[in-house]
Protein backbone atom coordinates (compact mmCIF):
# COMPACT_ATOMS: atom_id res chain seq x y z
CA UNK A 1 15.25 -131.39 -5.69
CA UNK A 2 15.11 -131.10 -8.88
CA UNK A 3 17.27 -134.09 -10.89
CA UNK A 4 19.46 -131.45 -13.22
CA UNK A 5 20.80 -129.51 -10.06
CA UNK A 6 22.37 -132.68 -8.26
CA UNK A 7 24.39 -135.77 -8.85
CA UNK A 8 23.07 -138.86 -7.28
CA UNK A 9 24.87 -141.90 -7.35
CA UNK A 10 23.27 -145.07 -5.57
CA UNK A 11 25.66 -147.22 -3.24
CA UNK A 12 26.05 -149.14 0.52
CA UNK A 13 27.23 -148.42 3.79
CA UNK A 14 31.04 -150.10 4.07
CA UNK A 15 31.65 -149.16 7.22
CA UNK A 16 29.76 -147.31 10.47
CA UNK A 17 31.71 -144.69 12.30
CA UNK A 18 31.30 -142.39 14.90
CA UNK A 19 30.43 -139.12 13.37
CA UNK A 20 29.24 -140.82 10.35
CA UNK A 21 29.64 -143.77 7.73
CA UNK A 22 31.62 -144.72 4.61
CA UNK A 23 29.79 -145.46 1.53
CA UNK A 24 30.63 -147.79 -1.68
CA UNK A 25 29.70 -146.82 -4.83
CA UNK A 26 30.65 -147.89 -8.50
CA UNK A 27 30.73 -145.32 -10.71
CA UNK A 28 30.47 -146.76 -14.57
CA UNK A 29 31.33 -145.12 -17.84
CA UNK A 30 28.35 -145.13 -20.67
CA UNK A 31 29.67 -148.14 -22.15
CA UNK A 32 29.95 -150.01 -18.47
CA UNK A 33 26.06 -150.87 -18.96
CA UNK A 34 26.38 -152.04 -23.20
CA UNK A 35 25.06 -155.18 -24.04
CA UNK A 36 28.20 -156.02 -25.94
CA UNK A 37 31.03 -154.73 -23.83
CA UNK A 38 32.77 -157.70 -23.43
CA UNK A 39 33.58 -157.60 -27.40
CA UNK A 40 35.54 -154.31 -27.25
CA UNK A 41 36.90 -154.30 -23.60
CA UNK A 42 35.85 -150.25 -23.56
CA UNK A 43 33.91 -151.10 -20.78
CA UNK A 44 35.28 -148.89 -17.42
CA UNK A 45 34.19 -149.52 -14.35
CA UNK A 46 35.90 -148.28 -10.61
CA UNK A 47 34.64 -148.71 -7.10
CA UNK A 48 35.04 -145.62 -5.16
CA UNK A 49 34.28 -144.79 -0.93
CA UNK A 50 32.46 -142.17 0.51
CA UNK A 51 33.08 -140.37 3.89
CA UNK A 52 30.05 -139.51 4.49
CA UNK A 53 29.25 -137.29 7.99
CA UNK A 54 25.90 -137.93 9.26
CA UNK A 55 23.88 -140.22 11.57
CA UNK A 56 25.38 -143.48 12.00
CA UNK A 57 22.64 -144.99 14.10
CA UNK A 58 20.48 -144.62 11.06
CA UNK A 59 22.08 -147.08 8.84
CA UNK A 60 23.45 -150.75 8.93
CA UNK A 61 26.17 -152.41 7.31
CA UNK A 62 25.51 -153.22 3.31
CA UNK A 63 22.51 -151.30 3.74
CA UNK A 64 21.72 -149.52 -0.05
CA UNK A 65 21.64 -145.85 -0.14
CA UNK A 66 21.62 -142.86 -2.50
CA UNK A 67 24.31 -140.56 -2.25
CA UNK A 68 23.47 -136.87 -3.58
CA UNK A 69 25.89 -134.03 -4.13
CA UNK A 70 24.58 -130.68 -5.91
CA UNK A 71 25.23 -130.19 -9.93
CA UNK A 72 27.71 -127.07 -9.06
CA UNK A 73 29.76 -128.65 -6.06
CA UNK A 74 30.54 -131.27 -8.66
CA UNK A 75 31.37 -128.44 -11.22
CA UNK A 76 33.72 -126.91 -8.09
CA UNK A 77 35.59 -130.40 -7.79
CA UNK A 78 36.18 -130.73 -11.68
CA UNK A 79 37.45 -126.96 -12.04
CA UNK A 80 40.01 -127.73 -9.41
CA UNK A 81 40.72 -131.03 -10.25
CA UNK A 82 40.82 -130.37 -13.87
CA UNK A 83 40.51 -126.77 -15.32
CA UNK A 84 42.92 -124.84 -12.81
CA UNK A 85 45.92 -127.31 -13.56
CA UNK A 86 45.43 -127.14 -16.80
CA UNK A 87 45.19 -123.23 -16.55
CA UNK A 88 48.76 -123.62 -14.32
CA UNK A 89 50.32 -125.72 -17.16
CA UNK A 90 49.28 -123.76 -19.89
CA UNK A 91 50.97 -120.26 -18.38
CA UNK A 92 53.86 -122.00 -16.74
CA UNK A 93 54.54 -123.10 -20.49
CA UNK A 94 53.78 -119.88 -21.95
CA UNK A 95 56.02 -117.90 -19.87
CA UNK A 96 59.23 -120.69 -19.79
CA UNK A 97 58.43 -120.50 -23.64
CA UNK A 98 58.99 -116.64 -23.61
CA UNK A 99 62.51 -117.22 -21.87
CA UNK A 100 63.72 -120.18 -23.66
CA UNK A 101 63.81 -122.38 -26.91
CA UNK A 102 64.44 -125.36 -25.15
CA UNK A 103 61.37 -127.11 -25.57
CA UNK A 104 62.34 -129.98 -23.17
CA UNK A 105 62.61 -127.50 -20.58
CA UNK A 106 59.51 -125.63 -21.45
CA UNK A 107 57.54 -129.51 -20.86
CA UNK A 108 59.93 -130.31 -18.27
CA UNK A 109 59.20 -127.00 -16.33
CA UNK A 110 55.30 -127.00 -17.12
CA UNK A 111 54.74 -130.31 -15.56
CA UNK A 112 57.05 -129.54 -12.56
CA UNK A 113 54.51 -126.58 -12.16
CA UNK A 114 51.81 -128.92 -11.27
CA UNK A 115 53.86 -130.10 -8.34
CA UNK A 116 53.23 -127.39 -5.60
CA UNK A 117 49.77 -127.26 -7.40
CA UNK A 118 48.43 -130.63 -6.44
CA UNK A 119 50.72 -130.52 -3.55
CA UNK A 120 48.81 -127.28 -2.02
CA UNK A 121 45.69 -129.12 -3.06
CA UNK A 122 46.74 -132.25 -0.51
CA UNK A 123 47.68 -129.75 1.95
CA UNK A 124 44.25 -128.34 1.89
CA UNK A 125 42.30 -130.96 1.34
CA UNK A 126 40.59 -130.80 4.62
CA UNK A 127 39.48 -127.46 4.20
CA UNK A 128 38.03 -128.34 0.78
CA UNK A 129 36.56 -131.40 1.51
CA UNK A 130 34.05 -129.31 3.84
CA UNK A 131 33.00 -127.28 0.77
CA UNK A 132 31.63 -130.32 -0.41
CA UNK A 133 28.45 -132.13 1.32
CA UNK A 134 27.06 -134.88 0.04
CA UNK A 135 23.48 -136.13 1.49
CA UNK A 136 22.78 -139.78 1.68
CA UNK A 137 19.17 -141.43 2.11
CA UNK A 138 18.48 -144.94 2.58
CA UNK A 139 17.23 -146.68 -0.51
CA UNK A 140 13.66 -147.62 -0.63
């Protein structure tokens, strides 16, 4: 596939389940791999897991895979994760604005909008999370 229409992150097999396995992988900013980083403390790095459904019996514990998701279910994730609450926000704060002067209750009220948002978002979490299919291979 081609390399601009996925995400591939490289990573290992925590844990072996039943229908499938969890997977480790550190995800680093651009400055995470700078010679220097430990002059400007810029340098982010965060370990994140996996839940990966596929065959367990063809991987082992610590084993080092590549984890693959395609370039627009990533786009998907980052529009609900970070476009449509901001798009929820921004109305909730136009429309309190139109009704009030009180700007503490226009900011007050905007961020309480994001409440049921990322609340609904929980809620359906399960149902999303099957929108989004990541392929793992072993690493060669």
């Amino acid at each position: 596939m081609d390399s601009k229409k996925e995400v591939t992150h490289t990573g290992f097999v925590k844990e072996i389940g039943k229908r499938g396995i969890k997977v480790g992988i550190i995800v680093q900013s651009g400055c995470a791999s700078c010679q220097i980083k430990g002059a400007c403390n810029m340098a982010e790095q965060s370990d994140k897991e996996l839940d990966i459904d596929c065959n367990p019996n063809d991987y082992q514990l610590g084993q080092q895979v590549v984890v693959r998701l395609k370039s627009s279910q990533g786009m998907n994730a980052l529009f609900l994760g970070y476009v449509l609450p901001f798009i929820v926000l921004l109305t909730v704060m136009i429309i309190v604005s139109n009704l009030t002067t009180d700007e503490g209750l226009i900011g007050i009220a905007a961020l309480a909008s994001l409440v049921p948002y990322y609340s609904a978002l929980y809620l359906y979490r399960n149902k999303i999370k099957k929108k989004f299919t990541y392929v793992v291979h072993p690493l060669k």
